[in-house]
Protein backbone atom coordinates (compact mmCIF):
# COMPACT_ATOMS: atom_id res chain seq x y z
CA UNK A 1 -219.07 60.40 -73.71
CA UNK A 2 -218.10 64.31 -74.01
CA UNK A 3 -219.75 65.18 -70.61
CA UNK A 4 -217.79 61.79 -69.06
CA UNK A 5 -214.23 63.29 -70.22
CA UNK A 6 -215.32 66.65 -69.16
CA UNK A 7 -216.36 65.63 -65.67
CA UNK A 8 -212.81 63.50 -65.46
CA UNK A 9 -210.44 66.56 -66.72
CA UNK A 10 -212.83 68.70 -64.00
CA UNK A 11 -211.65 66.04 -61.06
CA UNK A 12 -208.46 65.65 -62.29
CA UNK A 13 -207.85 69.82 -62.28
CA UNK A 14 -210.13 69.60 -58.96
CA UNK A 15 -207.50 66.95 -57.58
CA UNK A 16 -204.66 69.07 -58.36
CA UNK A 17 -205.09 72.23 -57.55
CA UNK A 18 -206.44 70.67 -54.27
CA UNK A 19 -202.60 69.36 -53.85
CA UNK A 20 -201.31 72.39 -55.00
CA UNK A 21 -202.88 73.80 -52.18
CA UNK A 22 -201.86 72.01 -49.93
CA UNK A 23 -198.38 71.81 -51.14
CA UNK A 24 -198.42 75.74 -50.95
CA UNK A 25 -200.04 75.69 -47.97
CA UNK A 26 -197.51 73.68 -46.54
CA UNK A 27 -195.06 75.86 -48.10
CA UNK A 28 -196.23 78.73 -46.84
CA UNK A 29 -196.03 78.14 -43.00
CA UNK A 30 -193.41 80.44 -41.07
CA UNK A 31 -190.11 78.79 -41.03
CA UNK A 32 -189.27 80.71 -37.65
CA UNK A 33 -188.38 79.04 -33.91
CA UNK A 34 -190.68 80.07 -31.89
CA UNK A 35 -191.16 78.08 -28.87
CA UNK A 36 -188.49 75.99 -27.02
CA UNK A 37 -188.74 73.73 -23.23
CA UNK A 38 -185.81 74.51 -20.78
CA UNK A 39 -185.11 71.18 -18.57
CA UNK A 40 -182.57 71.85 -15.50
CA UNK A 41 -179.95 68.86 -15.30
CA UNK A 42 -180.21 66.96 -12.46
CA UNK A 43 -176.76 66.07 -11.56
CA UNK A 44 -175.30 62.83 -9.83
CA UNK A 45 -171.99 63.47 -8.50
CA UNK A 46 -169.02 60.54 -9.06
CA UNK A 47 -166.74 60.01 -6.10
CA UNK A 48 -164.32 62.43 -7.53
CA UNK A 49 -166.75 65.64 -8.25
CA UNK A 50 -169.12 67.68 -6.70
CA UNK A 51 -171.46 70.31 -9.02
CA UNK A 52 -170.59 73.44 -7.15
CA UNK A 53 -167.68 72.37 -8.96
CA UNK A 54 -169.06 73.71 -12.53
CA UNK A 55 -170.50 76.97 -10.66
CA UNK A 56 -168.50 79.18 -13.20
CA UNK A 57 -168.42 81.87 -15.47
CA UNK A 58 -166.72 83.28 -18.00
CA UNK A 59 -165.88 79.31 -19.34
CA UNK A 60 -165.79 77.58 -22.67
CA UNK A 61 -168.22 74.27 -23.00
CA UNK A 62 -167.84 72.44 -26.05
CA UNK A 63 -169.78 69.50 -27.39
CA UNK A 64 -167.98 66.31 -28.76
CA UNK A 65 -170.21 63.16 -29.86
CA UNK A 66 -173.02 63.95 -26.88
CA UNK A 67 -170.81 65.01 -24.29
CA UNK A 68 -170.12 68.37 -23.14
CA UNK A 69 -166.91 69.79 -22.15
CA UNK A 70 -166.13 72.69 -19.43
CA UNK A 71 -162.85 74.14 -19.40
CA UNK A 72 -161.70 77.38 -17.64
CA UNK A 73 -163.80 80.39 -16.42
CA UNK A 74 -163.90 82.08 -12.80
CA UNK A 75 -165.07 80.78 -9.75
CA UNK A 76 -166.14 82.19 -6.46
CA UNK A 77 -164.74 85.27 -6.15
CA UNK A 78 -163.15 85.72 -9.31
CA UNK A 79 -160.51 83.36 -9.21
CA UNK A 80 -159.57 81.48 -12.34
CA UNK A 81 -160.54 77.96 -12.32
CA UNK A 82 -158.32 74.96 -11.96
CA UNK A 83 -157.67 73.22 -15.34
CA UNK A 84 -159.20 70.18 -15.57
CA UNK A 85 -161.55 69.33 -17.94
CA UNK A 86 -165.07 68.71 -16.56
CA UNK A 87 -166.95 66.22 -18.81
CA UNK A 88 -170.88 66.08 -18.63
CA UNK A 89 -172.96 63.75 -20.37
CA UNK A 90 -175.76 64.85 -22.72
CA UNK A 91 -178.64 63.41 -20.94
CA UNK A 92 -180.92 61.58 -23.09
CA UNK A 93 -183.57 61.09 -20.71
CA UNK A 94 -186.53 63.49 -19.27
CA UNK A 95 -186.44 64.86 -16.94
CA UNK A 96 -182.97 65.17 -18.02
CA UNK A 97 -180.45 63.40 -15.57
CA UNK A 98 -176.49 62.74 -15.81
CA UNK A 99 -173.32 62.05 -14.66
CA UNK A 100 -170.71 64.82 -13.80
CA UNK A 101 -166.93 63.46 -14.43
CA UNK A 102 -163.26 65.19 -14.35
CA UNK A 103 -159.72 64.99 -16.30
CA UNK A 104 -156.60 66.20 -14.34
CA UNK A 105 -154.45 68.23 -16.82
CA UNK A 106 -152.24 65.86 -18.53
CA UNK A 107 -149.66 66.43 -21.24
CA UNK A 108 -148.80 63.89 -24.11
CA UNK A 109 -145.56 62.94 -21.86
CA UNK A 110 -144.70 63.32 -18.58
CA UNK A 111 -142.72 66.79 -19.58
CA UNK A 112 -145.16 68.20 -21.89
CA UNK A 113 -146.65 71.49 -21.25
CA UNK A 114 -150.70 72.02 -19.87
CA UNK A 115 -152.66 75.19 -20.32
CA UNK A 116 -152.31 77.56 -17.83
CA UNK A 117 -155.70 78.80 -15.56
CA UNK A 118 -157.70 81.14 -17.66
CA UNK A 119 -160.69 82.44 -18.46
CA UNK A 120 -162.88 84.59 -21.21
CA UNK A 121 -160.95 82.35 -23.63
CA UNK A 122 -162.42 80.72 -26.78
CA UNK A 123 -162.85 77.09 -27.79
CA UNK A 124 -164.82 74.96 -30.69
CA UNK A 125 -164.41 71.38 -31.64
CA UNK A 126 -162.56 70.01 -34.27
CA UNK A 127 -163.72 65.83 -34.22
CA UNK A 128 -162.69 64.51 -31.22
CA UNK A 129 -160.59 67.76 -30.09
CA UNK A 130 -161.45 70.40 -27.99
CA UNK A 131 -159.46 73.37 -29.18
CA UNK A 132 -158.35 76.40 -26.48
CA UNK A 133 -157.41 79.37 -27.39
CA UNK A 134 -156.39 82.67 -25.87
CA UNK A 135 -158.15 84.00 -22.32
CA UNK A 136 -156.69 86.06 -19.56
CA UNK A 137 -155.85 85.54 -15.93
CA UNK A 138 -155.86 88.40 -13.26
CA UNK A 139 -152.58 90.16 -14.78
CA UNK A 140 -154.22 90.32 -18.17
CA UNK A 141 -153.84 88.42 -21.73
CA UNK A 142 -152.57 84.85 -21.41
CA UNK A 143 -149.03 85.98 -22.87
CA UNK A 144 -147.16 82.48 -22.67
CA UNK A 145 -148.92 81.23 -25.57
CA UNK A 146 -148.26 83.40 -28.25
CA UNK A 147 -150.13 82.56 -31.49
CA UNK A 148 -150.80 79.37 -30.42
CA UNK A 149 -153.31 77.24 -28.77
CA UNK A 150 -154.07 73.27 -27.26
CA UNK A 151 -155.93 70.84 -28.06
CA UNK A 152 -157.55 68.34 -25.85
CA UNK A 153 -157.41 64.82 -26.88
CA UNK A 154 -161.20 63.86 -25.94
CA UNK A 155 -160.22 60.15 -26.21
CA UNK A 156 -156.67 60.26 -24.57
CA UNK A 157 -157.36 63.07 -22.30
CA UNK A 158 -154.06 64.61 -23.31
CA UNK A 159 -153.00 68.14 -23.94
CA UNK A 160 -150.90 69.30 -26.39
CA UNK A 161 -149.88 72.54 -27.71
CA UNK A 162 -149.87 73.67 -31.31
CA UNK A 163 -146.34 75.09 -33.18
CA UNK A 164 -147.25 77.46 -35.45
CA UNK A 165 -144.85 79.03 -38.27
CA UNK A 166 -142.94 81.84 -36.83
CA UNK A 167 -144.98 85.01 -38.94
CA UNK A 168 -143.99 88.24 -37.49
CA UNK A 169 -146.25 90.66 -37.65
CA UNK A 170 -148.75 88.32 -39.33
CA UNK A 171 -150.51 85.88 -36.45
CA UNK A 172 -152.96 87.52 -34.02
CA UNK A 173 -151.70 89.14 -30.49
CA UNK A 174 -152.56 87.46 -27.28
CA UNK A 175 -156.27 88.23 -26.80
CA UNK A 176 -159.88 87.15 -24.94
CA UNK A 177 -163.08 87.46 -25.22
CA UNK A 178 -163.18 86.52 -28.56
CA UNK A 179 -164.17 83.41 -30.51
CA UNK A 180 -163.09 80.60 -32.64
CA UNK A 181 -165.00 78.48 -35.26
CA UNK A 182 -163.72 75.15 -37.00
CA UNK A 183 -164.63 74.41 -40.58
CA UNK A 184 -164.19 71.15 -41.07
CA UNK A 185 -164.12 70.84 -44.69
CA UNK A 186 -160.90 72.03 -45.37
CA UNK A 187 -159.82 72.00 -41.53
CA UNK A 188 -159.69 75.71 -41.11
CA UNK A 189 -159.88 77.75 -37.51
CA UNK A 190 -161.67 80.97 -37.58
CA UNK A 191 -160.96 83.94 -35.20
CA UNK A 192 -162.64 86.66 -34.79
CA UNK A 193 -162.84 89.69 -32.30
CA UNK A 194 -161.60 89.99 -28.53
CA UNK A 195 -159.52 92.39 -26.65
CA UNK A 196 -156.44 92.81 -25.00
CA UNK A 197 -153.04 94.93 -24.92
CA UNK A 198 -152.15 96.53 -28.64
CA UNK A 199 -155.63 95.60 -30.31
CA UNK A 200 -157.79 98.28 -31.27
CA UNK A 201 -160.77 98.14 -29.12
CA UNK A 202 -163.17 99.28 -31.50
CA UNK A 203 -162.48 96.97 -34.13
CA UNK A 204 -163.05 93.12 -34.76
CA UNK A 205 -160.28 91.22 -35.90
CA UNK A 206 -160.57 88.04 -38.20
CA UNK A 207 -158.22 85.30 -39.10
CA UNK A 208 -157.85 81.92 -40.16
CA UNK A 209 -155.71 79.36 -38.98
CA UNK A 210 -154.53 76.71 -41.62
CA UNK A 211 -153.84 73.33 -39.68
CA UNK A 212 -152.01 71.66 -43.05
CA UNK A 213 -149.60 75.01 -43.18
CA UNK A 214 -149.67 75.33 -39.71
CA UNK A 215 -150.11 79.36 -40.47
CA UNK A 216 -152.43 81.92 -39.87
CA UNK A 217 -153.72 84.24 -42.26
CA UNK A 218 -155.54 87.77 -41.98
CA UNK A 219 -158.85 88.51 -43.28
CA UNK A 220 -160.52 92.32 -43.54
CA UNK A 221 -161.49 93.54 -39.75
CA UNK A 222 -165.49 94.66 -39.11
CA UNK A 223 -164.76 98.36 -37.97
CA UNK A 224 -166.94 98.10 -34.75
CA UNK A 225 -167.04 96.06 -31.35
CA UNK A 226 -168.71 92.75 -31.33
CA UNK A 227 -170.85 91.44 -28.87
CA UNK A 228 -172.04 88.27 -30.58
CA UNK A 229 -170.63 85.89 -33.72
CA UNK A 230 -170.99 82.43 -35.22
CA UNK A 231 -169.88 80.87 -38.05
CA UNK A 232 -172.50 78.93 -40.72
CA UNK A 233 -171.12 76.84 -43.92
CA UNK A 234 -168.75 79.29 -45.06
CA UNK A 235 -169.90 82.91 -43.80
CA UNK A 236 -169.07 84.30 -40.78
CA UNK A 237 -171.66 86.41 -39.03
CA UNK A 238 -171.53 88.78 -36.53
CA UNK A 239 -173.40 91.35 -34.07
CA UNK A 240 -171.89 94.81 -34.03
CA UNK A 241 -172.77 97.35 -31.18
CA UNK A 242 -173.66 100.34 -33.88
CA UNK A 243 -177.37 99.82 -33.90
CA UNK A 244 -179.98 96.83 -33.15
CA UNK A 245 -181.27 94.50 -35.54
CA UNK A 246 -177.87 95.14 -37.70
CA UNK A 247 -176.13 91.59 -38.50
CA UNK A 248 -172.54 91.66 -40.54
CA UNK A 249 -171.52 88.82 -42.34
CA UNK A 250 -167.93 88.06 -44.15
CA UNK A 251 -168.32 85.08 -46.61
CA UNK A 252 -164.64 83.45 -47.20
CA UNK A 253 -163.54 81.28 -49.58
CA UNK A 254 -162.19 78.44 -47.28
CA UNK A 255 -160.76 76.68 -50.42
CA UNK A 256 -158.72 79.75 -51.55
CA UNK A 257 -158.13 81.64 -48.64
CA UNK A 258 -157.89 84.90 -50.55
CA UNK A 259 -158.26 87.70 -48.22
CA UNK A 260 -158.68 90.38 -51.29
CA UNK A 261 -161.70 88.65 -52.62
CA UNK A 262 -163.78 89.29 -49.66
CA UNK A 263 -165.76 92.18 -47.90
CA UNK A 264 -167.91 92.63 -44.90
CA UNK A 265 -172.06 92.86 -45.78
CA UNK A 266 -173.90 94.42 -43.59
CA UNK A 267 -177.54 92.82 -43.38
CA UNK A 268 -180.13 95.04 -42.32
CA UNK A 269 -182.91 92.73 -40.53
CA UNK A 270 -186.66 92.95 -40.41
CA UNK A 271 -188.03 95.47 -38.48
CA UNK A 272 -190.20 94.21 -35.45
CA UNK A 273 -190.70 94.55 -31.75
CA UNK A 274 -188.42 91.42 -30.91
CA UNK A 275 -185.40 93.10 -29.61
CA UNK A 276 -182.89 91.34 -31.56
CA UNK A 277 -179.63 91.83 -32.49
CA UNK A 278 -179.50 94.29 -29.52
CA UNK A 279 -175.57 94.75 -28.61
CA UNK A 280 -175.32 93.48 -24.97
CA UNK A 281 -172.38 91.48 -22.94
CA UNK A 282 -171.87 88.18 -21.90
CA UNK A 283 -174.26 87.29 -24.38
CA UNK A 284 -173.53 84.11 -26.84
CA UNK A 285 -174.27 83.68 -30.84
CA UNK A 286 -174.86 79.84 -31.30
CA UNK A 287 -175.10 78.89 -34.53
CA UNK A 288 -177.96 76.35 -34.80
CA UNK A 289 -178.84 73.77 -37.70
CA UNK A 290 -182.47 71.98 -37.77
CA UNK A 291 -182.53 68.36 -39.24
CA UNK A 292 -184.25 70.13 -42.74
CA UNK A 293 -181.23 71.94 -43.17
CA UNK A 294 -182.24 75.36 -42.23
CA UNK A 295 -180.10 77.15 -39.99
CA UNK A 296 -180.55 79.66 -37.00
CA UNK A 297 -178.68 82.04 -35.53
CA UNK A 298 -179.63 81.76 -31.18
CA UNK A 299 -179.02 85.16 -29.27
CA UNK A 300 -179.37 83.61 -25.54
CA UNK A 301 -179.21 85.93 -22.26
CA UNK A 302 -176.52 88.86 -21.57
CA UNK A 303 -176.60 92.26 -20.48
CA UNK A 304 -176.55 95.98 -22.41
CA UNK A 305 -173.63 96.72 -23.41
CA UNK A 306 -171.98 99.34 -21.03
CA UNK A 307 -174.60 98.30 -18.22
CA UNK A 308 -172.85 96.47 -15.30
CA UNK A 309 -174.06 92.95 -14.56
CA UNK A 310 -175.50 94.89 -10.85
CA UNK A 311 -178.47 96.53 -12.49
CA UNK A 312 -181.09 94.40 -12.72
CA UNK A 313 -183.00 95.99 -15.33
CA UNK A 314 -180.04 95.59 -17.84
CA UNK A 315 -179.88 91.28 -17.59
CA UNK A 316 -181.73 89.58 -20.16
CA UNK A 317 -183.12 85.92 -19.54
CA UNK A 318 -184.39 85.95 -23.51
CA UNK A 319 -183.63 83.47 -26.43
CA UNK A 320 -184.14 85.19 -29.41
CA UNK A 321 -183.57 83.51 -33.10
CA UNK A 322 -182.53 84.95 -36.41
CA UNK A 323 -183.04 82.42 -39.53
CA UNK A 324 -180.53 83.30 -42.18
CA UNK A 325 -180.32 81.92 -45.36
CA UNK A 326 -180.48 78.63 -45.93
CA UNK A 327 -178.32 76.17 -48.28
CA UNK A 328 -180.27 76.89 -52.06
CA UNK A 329 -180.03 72.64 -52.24
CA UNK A 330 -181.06 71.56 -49.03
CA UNK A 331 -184.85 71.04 -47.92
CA UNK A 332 -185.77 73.88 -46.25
CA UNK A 333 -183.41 75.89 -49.07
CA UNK A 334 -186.03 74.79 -51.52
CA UNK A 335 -188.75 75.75 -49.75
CA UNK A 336 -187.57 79.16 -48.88
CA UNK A 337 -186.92 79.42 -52.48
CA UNK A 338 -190.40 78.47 -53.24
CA UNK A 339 -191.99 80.83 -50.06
CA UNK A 340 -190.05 83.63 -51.30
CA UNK A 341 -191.76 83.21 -54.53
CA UNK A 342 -195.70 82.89 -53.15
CA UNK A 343 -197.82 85.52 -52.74
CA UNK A 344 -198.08 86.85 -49.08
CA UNK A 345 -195.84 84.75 -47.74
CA UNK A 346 -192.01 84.67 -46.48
CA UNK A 347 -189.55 82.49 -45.75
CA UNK A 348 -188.81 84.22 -42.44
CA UNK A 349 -185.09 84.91 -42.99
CA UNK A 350 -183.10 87.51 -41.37
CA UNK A 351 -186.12 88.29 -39.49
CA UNK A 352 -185.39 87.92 -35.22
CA UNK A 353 -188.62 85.85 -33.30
CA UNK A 354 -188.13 85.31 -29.62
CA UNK A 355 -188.63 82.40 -28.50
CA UNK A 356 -191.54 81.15 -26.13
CA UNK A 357 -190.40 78.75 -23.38
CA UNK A 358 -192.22 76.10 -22.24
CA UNK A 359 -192.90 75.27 -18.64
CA UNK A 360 -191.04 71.98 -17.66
CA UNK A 361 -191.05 70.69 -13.94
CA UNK A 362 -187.77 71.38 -12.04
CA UNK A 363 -185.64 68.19 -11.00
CA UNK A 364 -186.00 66.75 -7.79
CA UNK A 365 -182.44 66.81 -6.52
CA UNK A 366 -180.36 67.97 -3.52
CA UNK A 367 -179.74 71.26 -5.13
CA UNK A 368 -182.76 73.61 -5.53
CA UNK A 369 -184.32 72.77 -8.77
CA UNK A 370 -186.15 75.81 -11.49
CA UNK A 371 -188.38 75.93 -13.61
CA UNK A 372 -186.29 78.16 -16.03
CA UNK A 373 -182.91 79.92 -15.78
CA UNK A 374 -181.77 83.02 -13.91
CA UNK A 375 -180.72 85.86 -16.26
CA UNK A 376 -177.02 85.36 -16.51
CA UNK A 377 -173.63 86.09 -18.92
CA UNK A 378 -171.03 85.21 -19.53
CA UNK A 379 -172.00 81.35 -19.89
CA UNK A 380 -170.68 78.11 -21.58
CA UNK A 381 -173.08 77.28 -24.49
CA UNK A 382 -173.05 74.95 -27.47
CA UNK A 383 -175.18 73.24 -29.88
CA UNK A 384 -175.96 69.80 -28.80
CA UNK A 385 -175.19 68.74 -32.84
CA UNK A 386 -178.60 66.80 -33.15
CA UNK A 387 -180.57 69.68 -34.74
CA UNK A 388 -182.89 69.61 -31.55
CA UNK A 389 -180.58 70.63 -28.68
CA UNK A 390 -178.68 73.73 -26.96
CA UNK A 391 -176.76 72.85 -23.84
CA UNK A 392 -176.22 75.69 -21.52
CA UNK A 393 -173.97 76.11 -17.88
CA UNK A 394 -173.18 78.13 -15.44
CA UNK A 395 -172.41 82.20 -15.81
CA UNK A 396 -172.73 84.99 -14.17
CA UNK A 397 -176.18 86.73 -12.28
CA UNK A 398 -177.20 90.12 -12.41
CA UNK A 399 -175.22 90.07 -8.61
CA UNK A 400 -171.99 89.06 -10.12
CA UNK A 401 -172.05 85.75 -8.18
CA UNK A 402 -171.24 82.56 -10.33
CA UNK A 403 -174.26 80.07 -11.58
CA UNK A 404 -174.09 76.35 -11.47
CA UNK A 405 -176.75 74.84 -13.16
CA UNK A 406 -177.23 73.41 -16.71
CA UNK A 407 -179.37 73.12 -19.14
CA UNK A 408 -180.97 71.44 -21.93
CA UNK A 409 -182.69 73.51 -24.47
CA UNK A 410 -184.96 71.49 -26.81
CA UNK A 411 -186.02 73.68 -30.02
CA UNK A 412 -189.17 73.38 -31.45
């Protein structure tokens, strides 16, 4: 009977450290992105629109309940864009194929105001809003607007314009090429950065807008010039041009909004031959958010900083991904937790992996179809909000003439 319960408490150790291998081996696979498939949207034009409409750059595209918004940018030539709103469904087949619609600029009454003709302005969502803010025309700074912004009414279609408590000397100047975040949670706005007459060009601005006090309120500046920023749960992060592979981040209490109690960090990233983080123009920081609950930070495209988009060898037609820190309660949180703790093994954050694409066949369509996108900035990008998807249109090529495509960027 002793070598019976011997040979059980052997199986039964046997059994589980065989699942405590596998648990840890589980555990202990990279938690990077590293490989991704780039589809080209095959368009169908309505009656009303024609895709060299949405050639464009310098635009705002912003994704409400799987449909992407284009507002704004330059066309042809340099001109600013008319302002309607281009709407673009988020194709759900593959290849992926949609429908390309417009909304004539429309005010809440027949005397309301629209948003004027713009471009290198900033927009984000906030539910079924897209909200505009700041941009420049030929002259310079969009002026007319003040402190303020619009909001597009997704479901109406409607503009309207925000009124905003009269704070001298405490609301951000006119300014572009900058961006804006919404946190939903307490129904915050988030500026930071941009350019434009009586802002210090060499340092980034941040502020947050208070929809219930309808008043803005100033947060501690990053001392350098930003090329890339998102915003993740409540910490803002941003790419200065001092050095590559050098991420800042701000963490603010939304729920206090106590700019004394906060500080820029500055992350220093692992070292590797990705070249992440680099400083370059035109380039976008999309925030992306798997289904575990691990989040990425998406450096797509761009050019050097201080190149001009004419030189070739300074375009980038890269996607390059940065995992920071995960949620400690969420899935993957718990697992980086647990990777952290294993021998030999990381979690992967604040490390940069480029991204390998995957060949997809180009659409068969009336316009020339690829295989993969020209390097380009100064695009419209977004996450698609299903923890799979980037959507991506239109910019600018390393000739300075205006892109029209889209795409679909599926993360694996």
């Amino acid at each position: 009977m002793a070598e019976i319960a011997a040979g059980a408490i052997a199986v039964e150790q046997l059994v589980a450290t065989g699942v405590e291998a596998a648990a840890a081996a589980s555990i202990a696979r990279p938690g990077q992105l590293t490989k991704a498939s780039l589809s080209q949207i095959a368009i169908e034009p309505s009656n009303q629109t024609s895709v060299p409409a949405l050639a464009r750059s310098h635009h705002t595209l912003t994704v409400i309940n799987e449909v992407a918004f284009i507002f704004g940018g330059k066309g042809s030539g340099g001109k600013p864009c008319s302002t309607e709103v281009h709407e673009v469904l988020l194709p759900i087949n593959e290849p992926p194929k949609t429908r390309h619609e417009l909304y004539q600029p429309v005010g809440v009454s027949p005397v309301a105001p629209v948003p004027a003709p713009r471009f290198s302005h900033a927009a984000c969502a906030r539910g079924n809003e897209v909200v505009i803010h700041g941009g420049r025309d030929e002259e310079g700074p969009i002026a007319n607007d003040g402190h303020d912004f619009w909001l597009w009414n997704s479901e109406l279609g409607t503009w309207s314009r925000t009124q905003s408590v009269n704070q001298p000397h405490e609301s951000p100047l006119p300014r572009y090429g900058h961006s804006i975040f919404f946190d939903k949670n307490n129904d915050l706005l988030i500026l930071h950065g941009g350019e434009g007459i009586g802002l210090d060009e060499d340092v980034a601005e941040t502020w947050v807008y208070s929809f219930a006090e309808a008043k803005w309120t100033r947060f501690p500046s990053l001392p350098v010039k930003v090329s890339g920023a998102a915003w993740h749960g409540s910490t803002l992060y941003s790419i200065g041009s001092e050095s590559h592979r050098i991420v800042h981040a701000l963490q603010i209490d939304t729920s206090s909004l106590d700019p004394s109690q906060v500080g820029w960090t500055t992350l220093q990233t692992a070292t590797s031959s990705v070249p992440g983080g680099q400083s370059r123009s035109g380039s976008v920081l999309v925030p992306f958010n798997t289904i575990m609950g691990r989040c990425y930070l998406l450096q797509l495209f761009g050019i050097n900083r201080g190149g001009a988009v004419s030189e070739h060898e300074s375009a980038h037609k890269d996607i390059l991904s940065l995992q920071v820190p995960s949620a400690t309660l969420s899935g993957s949180g718990i697992k980086d937790n647990v990777r952290d703790a294993l021998p030999q093994t990381e979690s992967g954050s604040l490390s940069w992996a480029e991204i390998e694409p995957t060949p997809t066949e180009p659409p068969s369509t009336q316009f020339e179809g690829k295989s993969y996108p020209n390097a380009r900035s100064f695009f419209g990008v977004d996450d698609c909000g299903d923890g799979k998807r980037v959507i991506l249109w239109g910019g600018e090529d390393p000739h300075g003439d205006v892109e029209g495509d889209g795409w679909i960027i599926n993360l694996e």
